[in-house]
Protein backbone atom coordinates (compact mmCIF):
# COMPACT_ATOMS: atom_id res chain seq x y z
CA UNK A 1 35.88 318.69 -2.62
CA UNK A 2 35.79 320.73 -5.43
CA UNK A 3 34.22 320.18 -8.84
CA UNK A 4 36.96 319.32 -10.94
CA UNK A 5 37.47 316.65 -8.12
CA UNK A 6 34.05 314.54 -8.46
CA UNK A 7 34.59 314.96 -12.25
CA UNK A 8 37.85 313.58 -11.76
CA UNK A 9 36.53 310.55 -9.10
CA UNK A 10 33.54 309.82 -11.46
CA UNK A 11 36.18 309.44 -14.41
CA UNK A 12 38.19 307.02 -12.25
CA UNK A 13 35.03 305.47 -11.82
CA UNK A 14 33.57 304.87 -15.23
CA UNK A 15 37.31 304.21 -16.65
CA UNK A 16 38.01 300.80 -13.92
CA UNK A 17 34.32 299.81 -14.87
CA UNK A 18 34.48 299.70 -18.26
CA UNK A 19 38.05 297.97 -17.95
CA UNK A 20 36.64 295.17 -15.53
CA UNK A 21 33.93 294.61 -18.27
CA UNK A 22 36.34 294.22 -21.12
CA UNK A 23 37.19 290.47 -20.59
CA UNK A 24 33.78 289.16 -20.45
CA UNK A 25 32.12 291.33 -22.74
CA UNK A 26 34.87 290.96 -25.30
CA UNK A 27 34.50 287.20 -25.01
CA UNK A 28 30.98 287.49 -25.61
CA UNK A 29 31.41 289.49 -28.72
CA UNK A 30 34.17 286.87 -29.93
CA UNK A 31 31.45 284.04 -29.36
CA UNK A 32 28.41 285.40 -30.48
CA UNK A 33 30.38 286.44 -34.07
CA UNK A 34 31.78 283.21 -34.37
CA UNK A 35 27.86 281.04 -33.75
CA UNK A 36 26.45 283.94 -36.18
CA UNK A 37 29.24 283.10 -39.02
CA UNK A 38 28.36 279.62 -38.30
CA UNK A 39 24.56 280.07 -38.27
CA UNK A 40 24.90 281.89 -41.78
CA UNK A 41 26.93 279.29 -43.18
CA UNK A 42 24.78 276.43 -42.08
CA UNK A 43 21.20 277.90 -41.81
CA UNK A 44 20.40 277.79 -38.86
CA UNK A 45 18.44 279.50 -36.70
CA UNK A 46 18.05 278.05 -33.08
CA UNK A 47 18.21 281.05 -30.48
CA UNK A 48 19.38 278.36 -28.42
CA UNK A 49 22.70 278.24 -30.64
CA UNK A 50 23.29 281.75 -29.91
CA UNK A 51 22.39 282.25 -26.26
CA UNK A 52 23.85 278.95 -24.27
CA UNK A 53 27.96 279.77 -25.89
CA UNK A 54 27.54 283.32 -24.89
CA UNK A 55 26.24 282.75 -21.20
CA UNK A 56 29.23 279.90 -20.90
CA UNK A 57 31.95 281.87 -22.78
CA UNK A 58 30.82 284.84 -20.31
CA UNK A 59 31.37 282.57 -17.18
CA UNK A 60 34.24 281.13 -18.19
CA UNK A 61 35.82 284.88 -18.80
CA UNK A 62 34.60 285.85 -15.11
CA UNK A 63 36.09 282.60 -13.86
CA UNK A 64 39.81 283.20 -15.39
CA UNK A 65 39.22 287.58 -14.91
CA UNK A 66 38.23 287.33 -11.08
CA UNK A 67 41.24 287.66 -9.72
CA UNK A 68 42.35 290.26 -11.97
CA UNK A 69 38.95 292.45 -11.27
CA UNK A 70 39.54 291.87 -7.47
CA UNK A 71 42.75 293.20 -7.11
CA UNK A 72 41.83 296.17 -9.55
CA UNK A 73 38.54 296.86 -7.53
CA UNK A 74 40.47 296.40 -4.32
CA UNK A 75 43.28 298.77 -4.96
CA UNK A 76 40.56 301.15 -6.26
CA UNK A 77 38.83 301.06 -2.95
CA UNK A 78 41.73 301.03 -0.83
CA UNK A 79 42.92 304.14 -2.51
CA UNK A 80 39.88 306.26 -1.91
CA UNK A 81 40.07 304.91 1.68
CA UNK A 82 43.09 305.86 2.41
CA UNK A 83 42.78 309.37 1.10
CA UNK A 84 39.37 310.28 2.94
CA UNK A 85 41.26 313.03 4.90
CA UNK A 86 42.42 314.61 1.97
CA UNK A 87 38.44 314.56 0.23
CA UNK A 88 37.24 316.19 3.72
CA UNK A 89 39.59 319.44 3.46
């Protein structure tokens, strides 16, 4: 294994995380901008109002994502398996 090899690896690495987050985060971000522009509008200022649409809009992202992230994560994982004779030489 040479350097430019884990650099590589770690690269694949951070790249499928950050795409597996996407859905979930990006939902959050969508829900938590639309309960602030409502909050402003209306004045008011329950955390409550903030926190229970993210934690929902979150799940309901992982719900409809999972299968997505599983094959993604799987094909990741099968890939380095297969190709653990080629890291040894």
């Amino acid at each position: 294994m040479t350097q430019d090899f884990v650099i590589g690896l770690a690269r694949q690495s951070i790249e499928l995380t950050l795409l597996i987050s996407m859905p979930m985060l990006g939902l959050g971000l969508l829900v938590g901008l639309v309960v602030s522009i409502f909050q402003a509008v209306t004045q008011i200022q329950e955390m409550t109002l903030t926190f229970v649409p993210k934690i929902l809009a979150v799940l309901v992202g992982l719900l409809l994502a999972f299968p997505w992230m599983m094959h993604k994560l799987l094909d990741f994982t099968r890939g380095l398996i297969e190709n653990i004779p080629h890291y040894v030489n």
